[in-house]
Protein backbone atom coordinates (compact mmCIF):
# COMPACT_ATOMS: atom_id res chain seq x y z
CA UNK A 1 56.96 138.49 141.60
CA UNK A 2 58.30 136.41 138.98
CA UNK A 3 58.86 132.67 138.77
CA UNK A 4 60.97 129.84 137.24
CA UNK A 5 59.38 127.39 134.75
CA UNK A 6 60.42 125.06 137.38
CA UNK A 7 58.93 126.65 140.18
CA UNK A 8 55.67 127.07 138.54
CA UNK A 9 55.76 123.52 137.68
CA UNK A 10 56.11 122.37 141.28
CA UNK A 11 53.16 124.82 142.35
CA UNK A 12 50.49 123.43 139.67
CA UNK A 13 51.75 119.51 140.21
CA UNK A 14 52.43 119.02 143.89
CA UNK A 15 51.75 115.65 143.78
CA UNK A 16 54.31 114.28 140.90
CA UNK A 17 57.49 112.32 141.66
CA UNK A 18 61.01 113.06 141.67
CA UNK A 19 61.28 110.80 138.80
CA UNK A 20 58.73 112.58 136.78
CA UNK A 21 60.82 115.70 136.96
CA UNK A 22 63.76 114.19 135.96
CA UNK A 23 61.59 112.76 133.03
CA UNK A 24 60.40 115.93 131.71
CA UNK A 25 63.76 117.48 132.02
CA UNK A 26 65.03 115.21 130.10
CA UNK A 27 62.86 114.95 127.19
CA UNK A 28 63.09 119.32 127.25
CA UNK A 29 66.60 118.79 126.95
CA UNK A 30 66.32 116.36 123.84
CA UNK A 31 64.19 118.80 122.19
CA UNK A 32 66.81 121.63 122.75
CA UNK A 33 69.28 119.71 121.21
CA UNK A 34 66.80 118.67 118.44
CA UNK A 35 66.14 121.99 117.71
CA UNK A 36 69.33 123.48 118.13
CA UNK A 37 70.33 120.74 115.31
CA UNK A 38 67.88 122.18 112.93
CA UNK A 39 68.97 125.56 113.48
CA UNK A 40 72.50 124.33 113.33
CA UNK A 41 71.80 122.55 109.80
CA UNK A 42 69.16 125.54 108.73
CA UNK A 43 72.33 128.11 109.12
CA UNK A 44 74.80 125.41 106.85
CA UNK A 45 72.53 124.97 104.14
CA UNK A 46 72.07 128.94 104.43
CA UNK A 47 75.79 129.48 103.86
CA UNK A 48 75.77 126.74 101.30
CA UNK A 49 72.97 128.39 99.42
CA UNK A 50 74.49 131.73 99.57
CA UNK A 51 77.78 130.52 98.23
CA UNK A 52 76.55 129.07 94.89
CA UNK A 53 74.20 132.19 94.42
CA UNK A 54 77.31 134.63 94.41
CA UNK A 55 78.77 131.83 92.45
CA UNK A 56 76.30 132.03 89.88
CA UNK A 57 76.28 135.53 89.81
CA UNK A 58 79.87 135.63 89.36
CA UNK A 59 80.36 133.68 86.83
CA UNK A 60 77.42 134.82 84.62
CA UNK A 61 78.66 138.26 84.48
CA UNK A 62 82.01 137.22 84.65
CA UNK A 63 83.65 139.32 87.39
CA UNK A 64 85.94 136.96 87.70
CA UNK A 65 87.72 134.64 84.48
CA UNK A 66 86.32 131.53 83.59
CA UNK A 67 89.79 130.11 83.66
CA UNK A 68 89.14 130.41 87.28
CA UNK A 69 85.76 130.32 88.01
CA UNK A 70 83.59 128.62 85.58
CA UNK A 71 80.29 128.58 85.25
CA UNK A 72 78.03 126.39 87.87
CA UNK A 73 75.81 125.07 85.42
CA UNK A 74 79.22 123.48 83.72
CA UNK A 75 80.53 122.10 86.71
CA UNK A 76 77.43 120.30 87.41
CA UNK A 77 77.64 118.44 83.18
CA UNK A 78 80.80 117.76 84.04
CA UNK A 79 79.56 116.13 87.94
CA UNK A 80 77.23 114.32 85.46
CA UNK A 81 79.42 112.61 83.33
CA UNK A 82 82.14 111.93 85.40
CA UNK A 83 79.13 110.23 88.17
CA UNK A 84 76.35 109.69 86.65
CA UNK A 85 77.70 108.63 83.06
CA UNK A 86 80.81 106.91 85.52
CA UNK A 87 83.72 108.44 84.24
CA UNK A 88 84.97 108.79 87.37
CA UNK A 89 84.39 105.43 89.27
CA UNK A 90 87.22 103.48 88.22
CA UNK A 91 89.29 106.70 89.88
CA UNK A 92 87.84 107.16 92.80
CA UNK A 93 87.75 103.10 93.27
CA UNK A 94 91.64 103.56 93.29
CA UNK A 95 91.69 106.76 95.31
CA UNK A 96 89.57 104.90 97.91
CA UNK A 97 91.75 101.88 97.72
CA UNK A 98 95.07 104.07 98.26
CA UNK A 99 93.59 105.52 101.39
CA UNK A 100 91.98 103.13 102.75
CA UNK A 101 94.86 101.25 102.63
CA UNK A 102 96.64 104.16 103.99
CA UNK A 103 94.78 104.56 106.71
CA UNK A 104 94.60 101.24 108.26
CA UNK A 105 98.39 101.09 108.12
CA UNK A 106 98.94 104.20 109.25
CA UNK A 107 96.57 103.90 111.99
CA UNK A 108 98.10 100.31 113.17
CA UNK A 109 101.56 102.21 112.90
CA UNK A 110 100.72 104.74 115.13
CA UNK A 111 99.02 102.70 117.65
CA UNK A 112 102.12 100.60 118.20
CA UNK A 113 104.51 103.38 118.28
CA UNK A 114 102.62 105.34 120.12
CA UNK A 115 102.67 102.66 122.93
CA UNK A 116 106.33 102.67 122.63
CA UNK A 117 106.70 105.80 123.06
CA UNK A 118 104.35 105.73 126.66
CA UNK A 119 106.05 102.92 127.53
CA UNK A 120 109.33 103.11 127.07
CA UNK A 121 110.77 106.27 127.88
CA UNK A 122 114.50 105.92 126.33
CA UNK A 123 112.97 104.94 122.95
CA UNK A 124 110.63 108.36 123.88
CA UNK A 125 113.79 110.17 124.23
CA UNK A 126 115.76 108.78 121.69
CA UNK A 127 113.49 108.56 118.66
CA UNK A 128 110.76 110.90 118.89
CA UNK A 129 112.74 113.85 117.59
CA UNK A 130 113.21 112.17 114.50
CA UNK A 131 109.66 111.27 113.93
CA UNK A 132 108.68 114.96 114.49
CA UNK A 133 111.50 116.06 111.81
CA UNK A 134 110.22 113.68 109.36
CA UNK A 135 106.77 114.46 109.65
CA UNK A 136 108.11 117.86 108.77
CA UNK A 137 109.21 117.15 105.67
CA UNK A 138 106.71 118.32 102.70
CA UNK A 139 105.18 115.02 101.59
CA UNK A 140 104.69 116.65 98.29
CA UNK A 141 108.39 117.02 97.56
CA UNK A 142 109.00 113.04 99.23
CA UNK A 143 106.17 111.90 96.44
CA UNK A 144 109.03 111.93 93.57
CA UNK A 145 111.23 110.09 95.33
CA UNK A 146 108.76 107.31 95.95
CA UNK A 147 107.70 107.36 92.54
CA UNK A 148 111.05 106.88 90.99
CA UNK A 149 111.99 103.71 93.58
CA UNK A 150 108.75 102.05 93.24
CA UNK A 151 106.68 103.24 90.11
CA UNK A 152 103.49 104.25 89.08
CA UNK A 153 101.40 101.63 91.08
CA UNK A 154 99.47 102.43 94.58
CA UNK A 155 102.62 101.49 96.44
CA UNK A 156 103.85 105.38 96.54
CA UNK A 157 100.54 106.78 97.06
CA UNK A 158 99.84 104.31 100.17
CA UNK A 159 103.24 105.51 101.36
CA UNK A 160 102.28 109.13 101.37
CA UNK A 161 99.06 108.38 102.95
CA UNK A 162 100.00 106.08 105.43
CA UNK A 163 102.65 108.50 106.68
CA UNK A 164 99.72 111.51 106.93
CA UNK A 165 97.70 108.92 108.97
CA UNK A 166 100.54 108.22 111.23
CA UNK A 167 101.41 111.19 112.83
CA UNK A 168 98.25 112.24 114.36
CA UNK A 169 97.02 108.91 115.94
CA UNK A 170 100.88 108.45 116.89
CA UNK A 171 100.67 111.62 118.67
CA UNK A 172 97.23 110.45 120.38
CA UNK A 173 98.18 107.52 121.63
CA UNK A 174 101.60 108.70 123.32
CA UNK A 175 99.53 110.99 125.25
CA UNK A 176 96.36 109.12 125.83
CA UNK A 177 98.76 106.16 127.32
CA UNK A 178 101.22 108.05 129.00
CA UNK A 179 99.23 111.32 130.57
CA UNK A 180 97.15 109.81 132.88
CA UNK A 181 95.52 111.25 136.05
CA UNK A 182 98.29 110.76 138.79
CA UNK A 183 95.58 110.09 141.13
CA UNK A 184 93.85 107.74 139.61
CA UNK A 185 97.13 105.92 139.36
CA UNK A 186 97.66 105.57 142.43
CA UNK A 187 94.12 104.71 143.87
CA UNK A 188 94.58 101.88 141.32
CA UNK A 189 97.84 101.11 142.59
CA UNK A 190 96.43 101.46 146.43
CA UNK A 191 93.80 98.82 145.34
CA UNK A 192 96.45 96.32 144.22
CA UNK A 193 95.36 96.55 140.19
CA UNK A 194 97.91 94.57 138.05
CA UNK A 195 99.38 96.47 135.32
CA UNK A 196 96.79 94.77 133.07
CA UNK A 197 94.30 95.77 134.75
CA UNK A 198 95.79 99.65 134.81
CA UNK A 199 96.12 98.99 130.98
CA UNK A 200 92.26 98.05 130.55
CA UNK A 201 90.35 100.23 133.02
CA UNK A 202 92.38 103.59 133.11
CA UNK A 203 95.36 103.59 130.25
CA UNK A 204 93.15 102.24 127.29
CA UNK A 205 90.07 104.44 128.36
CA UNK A 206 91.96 107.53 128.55
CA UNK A 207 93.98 107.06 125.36
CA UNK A 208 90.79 106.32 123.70
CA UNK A 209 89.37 109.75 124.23
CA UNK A 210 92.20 111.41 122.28
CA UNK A 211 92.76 108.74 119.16
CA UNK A 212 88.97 108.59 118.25
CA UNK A 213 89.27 112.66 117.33
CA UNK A 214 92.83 111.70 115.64
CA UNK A 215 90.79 109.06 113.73
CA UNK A 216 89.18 111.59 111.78
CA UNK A 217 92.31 113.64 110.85
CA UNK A 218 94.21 110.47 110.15
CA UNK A 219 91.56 109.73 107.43
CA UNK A 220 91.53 112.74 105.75
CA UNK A 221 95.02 113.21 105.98
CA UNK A 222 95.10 109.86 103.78
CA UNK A 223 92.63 110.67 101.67
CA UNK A 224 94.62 114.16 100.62
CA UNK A 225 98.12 112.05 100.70
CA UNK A 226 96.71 109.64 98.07
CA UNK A 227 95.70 112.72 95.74
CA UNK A 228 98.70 114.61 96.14
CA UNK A 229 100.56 111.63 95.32
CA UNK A 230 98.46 110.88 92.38
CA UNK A 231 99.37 114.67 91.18
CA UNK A 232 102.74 114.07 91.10
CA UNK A 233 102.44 110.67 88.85
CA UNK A 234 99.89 107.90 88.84
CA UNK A 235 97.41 105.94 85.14
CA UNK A 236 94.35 106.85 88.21
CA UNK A 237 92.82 108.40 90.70
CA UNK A 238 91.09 111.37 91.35
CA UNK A 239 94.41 113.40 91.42
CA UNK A 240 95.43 112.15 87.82
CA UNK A 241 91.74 113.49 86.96
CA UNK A 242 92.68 116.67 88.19
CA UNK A 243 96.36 116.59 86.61
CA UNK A 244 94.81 115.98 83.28
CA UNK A 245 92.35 118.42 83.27
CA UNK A 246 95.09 120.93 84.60
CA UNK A 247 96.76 119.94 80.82
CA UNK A 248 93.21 119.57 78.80
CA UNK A 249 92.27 123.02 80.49
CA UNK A 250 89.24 121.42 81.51
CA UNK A 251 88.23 123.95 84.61
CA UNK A 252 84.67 123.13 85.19
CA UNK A 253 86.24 118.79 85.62
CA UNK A 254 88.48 120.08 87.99
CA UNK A 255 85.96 122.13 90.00
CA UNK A 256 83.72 118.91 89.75
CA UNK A 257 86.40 116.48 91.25
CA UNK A 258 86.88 118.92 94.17
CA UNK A 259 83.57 119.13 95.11
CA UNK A 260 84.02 115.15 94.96
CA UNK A 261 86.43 114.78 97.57
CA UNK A 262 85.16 117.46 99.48
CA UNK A 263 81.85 115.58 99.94
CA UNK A 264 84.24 111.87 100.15
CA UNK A 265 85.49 113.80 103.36
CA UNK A 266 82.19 114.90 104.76
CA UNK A 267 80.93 110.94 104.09
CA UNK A 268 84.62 110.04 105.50
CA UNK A 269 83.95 112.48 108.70
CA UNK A 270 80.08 110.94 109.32
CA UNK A 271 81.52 107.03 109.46
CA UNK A 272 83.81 107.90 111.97
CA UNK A 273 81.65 109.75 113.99
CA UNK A 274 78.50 107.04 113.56
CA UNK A 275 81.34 104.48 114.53
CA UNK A 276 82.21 106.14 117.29
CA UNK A 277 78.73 106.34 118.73
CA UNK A 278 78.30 102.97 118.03
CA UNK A 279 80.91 101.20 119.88
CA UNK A 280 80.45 100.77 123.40
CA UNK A 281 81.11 102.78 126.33
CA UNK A 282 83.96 100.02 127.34
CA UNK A 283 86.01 101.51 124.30
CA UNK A 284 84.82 105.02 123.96
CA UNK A 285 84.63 106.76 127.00
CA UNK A 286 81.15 108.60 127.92
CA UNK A 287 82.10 112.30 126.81
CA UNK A 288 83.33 110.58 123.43
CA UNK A 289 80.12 108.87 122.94
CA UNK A 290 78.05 111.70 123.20
């Protein structure tokens, strides 16, 4: 007859606690997770590993063009010059000025409209359409526009990103405010809560667990509507990098500055995830803060 780890536990220590239990199930539980993170990272640096092998490969025997893949030893001089020599700072100082600058806007945008919307239905009804169609538009073919009424400066590239930050934390926050459990409500309402204190202890909680994920997306999405913006006309930025080595035929740059903001987004993705586990469980609710 077989038994559980747990079983056999309770037969060889009759005389420990409730508590203790609970203890040592807790600390095998951390170590699943720890290891589960190891074997989580172990299997992305695989993949990562694997990729620049067949890279190598590639390239050195040249089964594909070098006008499309170069070869990784190039891409890493040109990593070197534009980072370590600092070619590219002054760019991605402006890139990262453009979206951050996006961002917040966007973000405080879509906060407020997104209470609006929760709030008051006709403006729901009326305008929300219209938000939906012109988030539909391709922001690539808007960029021209902008550029031609305001210039070369950041204030079209903050445009494009603030309106790629808006739309998913504007989203959020109309359905984090407004979808609330029904009874909840009304135990709140039974209790004789204020509408403040319905705002504070169920509205705000429950809208929190949906922005914090749009938070992420809304960053991105600024960070890749400051580039595309900077592809269509900018003097900086990590999109006029790429624009002039599109014209300079300079592959193995390009490659380089797309690695870049690939790992700017992985850095961008890890702040808003450290943030999140840092604020308190008053503002991020328990499953968020996990």
């Amino acid at each position: 007859m077989t038994t559980t780890a747990a079983e056999h536990l309770t037969m060889t220590t009759p005389d420990r606690t409730e508590e203790e239990y609970a203890t040592i199930a807790a600390a095998q539980r951390r170590t699943a997770r720890r290891h589960s993170r190891i074997r989580n990272l172990s299997m992305q640096v695989g993949v990562l590993v694997v990729v620049i092998g067949v890279w190598i490969v590639a390239a050195q025997n040249e089964w594909v063009t070098p006008l499309l893949l170069p070869k990784f030893s190039a891409v890493l001089d040109a990593f070197e010059a534009g980072l370590i020599q600092g070619q590219w700072w002054p760019h991605i100082g402006i890139t990262m000025q453009e979206t951050a600058l996006g961002f917040v806007i966007g973000v405080a945008l879509g906060l407020i409209v997104g209470a609006l919307f929760a709030f008051v239905k006709p403006l729901h009804t009326a305008f929300y359409p219209y938000v939906i169609a012109l988030m539909s538009f391709p922001k690539i073919a808007i960029a021209p526009l902008l550029i031609v009424a305001f210039g070369y400066d950041l204030t079209p590239k903050v445009i494009i990103a603030t309106m790629l930050a808006f739309f998913p934390v504007m989203t959020s926050a109309t359905a984090g405010l407004g979808e609330v459990n029904p009874d909840e409500l009304n135990l709140m309402k039974a209790m004789g809560a204020s509408k403040l204190d319905e705002l504070r202890y169920l509205r705000i909680p429950n809208a929190m667990s949906y922005v914090f994920p749009s938070l992420d997306v809304a960053l991105i999405g600024a960070l890749l509507g400051a580039v595309a913006a900077e592809l269509i006309g900018a003097q900086g930025g990590l999109g006029y990098v790429l624009s002039q080595g599109q014209a300079y035929g300079d592959v193995a740059g390009m490659y380089g500055v797309l690695i870049l903001l690939a790992i700017l987004g992985a850095l961008m993705h890890t702040v808003i995830t450290l943030v999140r586990r840092l604020l308190p469980m008053s503002v991020v609710p328990k499953s968020e803060n996990k």
